[in-house]
Protein backbone atom coordinates (compact mmCIF):
# COMPACT_ATOMS: atom_id res chain seq x y z
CA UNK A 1 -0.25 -15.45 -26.85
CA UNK A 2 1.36 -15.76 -23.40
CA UNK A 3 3.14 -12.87 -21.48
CA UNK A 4 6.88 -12.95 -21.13
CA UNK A 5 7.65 -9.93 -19.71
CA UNK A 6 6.10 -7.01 -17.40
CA UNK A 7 6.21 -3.56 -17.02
CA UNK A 8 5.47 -1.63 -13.84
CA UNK A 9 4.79 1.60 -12.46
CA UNK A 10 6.58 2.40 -9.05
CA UNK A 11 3.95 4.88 -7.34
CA UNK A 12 1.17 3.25 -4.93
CA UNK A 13 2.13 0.06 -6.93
CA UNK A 14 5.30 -0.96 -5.74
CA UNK A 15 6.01 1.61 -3.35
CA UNK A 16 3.33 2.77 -1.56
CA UNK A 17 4.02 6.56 -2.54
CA UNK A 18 0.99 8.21 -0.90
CA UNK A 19 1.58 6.96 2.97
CA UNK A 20 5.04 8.08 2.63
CA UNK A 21 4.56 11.59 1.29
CA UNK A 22 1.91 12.13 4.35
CA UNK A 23 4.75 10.87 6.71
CA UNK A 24 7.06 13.12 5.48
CA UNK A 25 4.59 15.93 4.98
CA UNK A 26 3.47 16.45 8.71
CA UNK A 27 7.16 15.82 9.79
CA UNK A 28 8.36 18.25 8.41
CA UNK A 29 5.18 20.58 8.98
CA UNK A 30 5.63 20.04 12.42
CA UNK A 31 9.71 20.47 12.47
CA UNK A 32 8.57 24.19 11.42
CA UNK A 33 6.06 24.66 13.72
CA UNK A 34 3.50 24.88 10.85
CA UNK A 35 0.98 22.10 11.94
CA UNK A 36 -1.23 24.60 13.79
CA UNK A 37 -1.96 26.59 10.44
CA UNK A 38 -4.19 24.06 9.44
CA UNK A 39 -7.56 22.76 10.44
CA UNK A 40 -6.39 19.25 11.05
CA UNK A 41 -3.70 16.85 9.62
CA UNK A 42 -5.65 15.64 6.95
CA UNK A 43 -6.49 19.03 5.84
CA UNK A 44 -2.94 19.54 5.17
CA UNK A 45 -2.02 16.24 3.93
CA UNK A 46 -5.08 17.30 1.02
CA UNK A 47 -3.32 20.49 0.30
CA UNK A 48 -0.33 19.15 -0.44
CA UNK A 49 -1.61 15.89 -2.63
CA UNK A 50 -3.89 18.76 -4.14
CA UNK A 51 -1.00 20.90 -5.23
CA UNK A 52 0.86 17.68 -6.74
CA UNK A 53 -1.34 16.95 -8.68
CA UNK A 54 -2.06 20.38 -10.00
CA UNK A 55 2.05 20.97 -10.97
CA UNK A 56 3.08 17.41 -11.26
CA UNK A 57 1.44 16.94 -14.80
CA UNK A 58 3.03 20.16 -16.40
CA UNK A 59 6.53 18.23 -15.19
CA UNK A 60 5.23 15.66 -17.60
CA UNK A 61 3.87 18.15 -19.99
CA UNK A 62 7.15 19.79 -20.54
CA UNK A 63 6.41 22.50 -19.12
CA UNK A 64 8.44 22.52 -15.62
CA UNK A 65 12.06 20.66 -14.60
CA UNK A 66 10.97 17.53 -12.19
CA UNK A 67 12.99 20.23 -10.05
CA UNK A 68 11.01 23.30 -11.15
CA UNK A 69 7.66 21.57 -10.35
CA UNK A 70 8.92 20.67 -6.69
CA UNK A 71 9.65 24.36 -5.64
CA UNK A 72 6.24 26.00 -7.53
CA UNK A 73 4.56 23.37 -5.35
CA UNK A 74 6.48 24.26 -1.99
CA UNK A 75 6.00 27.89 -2.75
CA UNK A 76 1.90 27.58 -3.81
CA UNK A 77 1.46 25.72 -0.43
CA UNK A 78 3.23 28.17 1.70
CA UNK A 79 1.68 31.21 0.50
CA UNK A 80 -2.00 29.27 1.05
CA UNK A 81 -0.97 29.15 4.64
CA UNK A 82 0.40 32.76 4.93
CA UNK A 83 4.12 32.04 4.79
CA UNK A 84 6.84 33.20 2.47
CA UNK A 85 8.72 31.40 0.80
CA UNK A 86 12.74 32.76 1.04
CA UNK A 87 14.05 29.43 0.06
CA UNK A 88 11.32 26.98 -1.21
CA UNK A 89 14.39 24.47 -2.30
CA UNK A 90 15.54 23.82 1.16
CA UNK A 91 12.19 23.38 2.11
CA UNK A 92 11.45 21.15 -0.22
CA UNK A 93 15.07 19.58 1.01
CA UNK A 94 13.87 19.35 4.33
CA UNK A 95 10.34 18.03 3.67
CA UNK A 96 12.19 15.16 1.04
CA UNK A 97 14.76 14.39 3.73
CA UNK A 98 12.21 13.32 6.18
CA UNK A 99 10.09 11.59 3.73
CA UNK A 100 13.27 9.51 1.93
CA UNK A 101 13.67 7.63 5.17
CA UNK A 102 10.43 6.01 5.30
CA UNK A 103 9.80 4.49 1.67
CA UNK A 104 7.57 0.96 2.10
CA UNK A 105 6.83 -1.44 -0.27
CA UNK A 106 3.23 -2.70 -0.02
CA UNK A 107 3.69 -6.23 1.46
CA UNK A 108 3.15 -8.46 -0.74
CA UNK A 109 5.42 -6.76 -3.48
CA UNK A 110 8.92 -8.50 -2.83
CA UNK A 111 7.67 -12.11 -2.97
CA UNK A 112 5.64 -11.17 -5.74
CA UNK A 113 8.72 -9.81 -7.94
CA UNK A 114 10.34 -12.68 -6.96
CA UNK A 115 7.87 -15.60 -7.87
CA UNK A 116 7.36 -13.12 -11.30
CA UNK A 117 11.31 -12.55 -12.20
CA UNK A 118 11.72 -16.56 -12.46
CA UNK A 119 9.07 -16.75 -15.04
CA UNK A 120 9.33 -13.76 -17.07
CA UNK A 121 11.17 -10.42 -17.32
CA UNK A 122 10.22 -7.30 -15.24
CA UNK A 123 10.62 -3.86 -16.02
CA UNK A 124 9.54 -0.28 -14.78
CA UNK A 125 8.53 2.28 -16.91
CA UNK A 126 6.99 5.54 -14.84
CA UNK A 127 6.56 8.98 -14.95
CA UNK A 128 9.50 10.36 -13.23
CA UNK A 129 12.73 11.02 -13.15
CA UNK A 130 15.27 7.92 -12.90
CA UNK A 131 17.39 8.33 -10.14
CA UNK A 132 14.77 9.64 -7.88
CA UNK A 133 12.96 6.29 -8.50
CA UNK A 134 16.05 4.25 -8.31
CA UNK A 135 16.43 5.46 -5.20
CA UNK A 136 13.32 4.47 -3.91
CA UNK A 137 13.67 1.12 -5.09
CA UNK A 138 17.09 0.90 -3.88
CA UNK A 139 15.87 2.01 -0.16
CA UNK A 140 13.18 -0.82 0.05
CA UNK A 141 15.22 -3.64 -1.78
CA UNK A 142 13.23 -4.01 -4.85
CA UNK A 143 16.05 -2.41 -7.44
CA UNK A 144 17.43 -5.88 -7.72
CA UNK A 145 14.37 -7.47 -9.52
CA UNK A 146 14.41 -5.09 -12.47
CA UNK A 147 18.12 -4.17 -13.51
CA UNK A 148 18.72 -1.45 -15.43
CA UNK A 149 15.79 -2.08 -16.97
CA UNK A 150 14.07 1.36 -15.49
CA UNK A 151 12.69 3.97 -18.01
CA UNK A 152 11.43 7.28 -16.63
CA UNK A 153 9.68 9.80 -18.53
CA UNK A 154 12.20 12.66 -17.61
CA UNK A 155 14.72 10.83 -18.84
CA UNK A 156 12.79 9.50 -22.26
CA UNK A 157 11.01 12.91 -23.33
CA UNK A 158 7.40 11.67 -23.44
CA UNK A 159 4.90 10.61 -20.57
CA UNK A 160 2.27 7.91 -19.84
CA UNK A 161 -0.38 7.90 -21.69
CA UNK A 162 1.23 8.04 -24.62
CA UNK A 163 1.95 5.31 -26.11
CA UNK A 164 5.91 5.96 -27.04
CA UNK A 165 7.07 5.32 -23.33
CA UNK A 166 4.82 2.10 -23.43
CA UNK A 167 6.26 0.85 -26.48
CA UNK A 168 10.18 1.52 -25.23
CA UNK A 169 9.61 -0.22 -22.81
CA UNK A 170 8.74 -3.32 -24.01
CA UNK A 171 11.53 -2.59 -26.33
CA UNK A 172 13.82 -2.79 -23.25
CA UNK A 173 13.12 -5.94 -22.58
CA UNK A 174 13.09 -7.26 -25.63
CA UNK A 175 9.63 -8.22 -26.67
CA UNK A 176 6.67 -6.91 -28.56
CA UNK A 177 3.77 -5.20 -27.26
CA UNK A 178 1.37 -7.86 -27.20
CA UNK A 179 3.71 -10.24 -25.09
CA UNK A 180 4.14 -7.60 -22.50
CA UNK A 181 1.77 -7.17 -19.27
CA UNK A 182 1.36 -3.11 -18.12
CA UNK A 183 1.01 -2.71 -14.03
CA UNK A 184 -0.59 0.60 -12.65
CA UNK A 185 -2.64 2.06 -10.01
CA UNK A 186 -4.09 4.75 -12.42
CA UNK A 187 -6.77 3.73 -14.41
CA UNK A 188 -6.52 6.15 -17.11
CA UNK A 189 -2.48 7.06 -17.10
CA UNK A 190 -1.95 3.53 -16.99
CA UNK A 191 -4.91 0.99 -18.12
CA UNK A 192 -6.17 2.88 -20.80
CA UNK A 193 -2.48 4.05 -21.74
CA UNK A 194 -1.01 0.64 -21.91
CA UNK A 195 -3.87 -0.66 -23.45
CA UNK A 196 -3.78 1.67 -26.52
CA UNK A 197 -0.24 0.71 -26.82
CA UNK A 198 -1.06 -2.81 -27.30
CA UNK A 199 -0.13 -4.24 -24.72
CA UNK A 200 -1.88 -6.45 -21.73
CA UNK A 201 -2.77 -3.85 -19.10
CA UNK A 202 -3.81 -4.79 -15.60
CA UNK A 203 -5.06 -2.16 -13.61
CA UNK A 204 -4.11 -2.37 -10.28
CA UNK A 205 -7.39 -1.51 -8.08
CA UNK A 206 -6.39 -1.69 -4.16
CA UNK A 207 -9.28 -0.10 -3.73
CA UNK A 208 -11.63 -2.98 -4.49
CA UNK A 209 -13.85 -0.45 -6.40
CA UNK A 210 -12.72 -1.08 -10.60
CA UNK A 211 -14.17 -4.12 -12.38
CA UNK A 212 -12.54 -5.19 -15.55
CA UNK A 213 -13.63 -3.87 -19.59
CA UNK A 214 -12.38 -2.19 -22.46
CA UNK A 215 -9.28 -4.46 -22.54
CA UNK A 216 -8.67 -3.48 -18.87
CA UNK A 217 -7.99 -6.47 -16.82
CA UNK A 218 -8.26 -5.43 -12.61
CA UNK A 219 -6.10 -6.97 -9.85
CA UNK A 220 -6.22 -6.30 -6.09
CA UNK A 221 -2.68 -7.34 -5.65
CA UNK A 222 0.74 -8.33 -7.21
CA UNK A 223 -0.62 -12.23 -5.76
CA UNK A 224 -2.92 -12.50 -8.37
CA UNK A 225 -0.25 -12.33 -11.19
CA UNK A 226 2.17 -14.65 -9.27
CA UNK A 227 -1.08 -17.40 -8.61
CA UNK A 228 -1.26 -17.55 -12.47
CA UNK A 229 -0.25 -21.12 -13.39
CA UNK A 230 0.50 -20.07 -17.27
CA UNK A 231 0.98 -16.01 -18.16
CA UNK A 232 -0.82 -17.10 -21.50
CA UNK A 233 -4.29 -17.46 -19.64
CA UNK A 234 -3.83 -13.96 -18.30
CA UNK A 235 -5.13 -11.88 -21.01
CA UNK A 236 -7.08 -8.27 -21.31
């Protein structure tokens, strides 16, 4: 059965979400004269990742606003490095501001959307809210490729892995499960997730490090799916 349509997540695999955030990180670390409290940029590039990661998942668990998780993260990282937090929105503001004007696409990802669009439909479904990821699309020119075709977990009530988002999705554009192709950077959140939805998931391994199984197919890059001659000899 071939593929006619694909879903993707935005995060380091359109956008690529991780050299941004450190951009906009030590910016605006070093607009409040906070650099110095660390050991070395990296160290407080890892502090910050570190405390996404450890709030970001109760956004998706229901148990914080997308806005709720972004202050308890400003607030944890400011008290590691001895600082109160009067107003951890505005910081937040300020670190967002400076970050907002530096989204990249990885390169290859606008030609790749476009060679993919004229053969099938595309899609994004991600764990997020929807206007902060239409934004992002919007400020690297990829929001034209998918519509309003965008689904966002805040937005839909339930978060990859489960399978709900996965299937709504593909019921957005139209098709079943088995006709639709998953994109991700996370392995588990997205392979596995999209795969136990039934659809095609593709795993998307910049790393070089993954090797395909379990129904998990791994790419390097948005090329491979465009060098396809036929989506039907893509499968999982």
């Amino acid at each position: 059965m071939g593929i006619r349509g694909i879903l993707f997540d935005v995060d380091d695999t359109l956008i690529d979400y991780s050299a941004t955030a450190r951009v906009g990180i030590l910016r605006h670390l070093r607009a409040e004269g906070l650099v110095e409290r660390f050991d070395s940029e990296d160290a407080a590039v890892a502090l910050w990742r570190e405390l996404e990661e450890q709030e970001y998942p109760r956004f998706l668990a229901g148990e914080l606003t997308f806005h709720g998780q972004q202050l308890l993260r400003t607030t944890r990282f400011l008290e590691r490095i001895g600082v109160r937090a009067e107003d951890p929105a505005a910081w937040f503001a300020g670190y967002a501001a400076r970050r907002d004007t530096n989204w990249v696409a990885f390169a290859e990802v606008a030609e790749a959307l476009t060679g993919l669009r004229a053969r099938t439909a595309l899609g994004v479904v991600s764990n997020s809210a929807r206007d902060h990821q239409m934004g992002k699309l919007r400020a690297v020119g990829l929001h034209e490729h998918f519509g309003d075709a965008i689904l966002c977990s805040a937005e839909f009530g339930s978060a990859k892995p489960e399978s709900a988002i996965f299937l709504a999705g593909c019921a957005m554009l139209g098709l079943p499960p088995g006709e639709v192709a998953y994109v991700g950077d996370r392995y588990d959140t997205d392979g596995i997730g999209a795969r136990d939805a039934g659809l095609r998931a593709y795993w998307l391994d910049r790393t070089g490090t993954g090797s395909s199984g379990d129904g998990i197919t791994v790419i390097r890059s948005l090329t491979e799916l465009v060098a396809a001659e036929d989506f039907g000899r893509l499968t999982a």
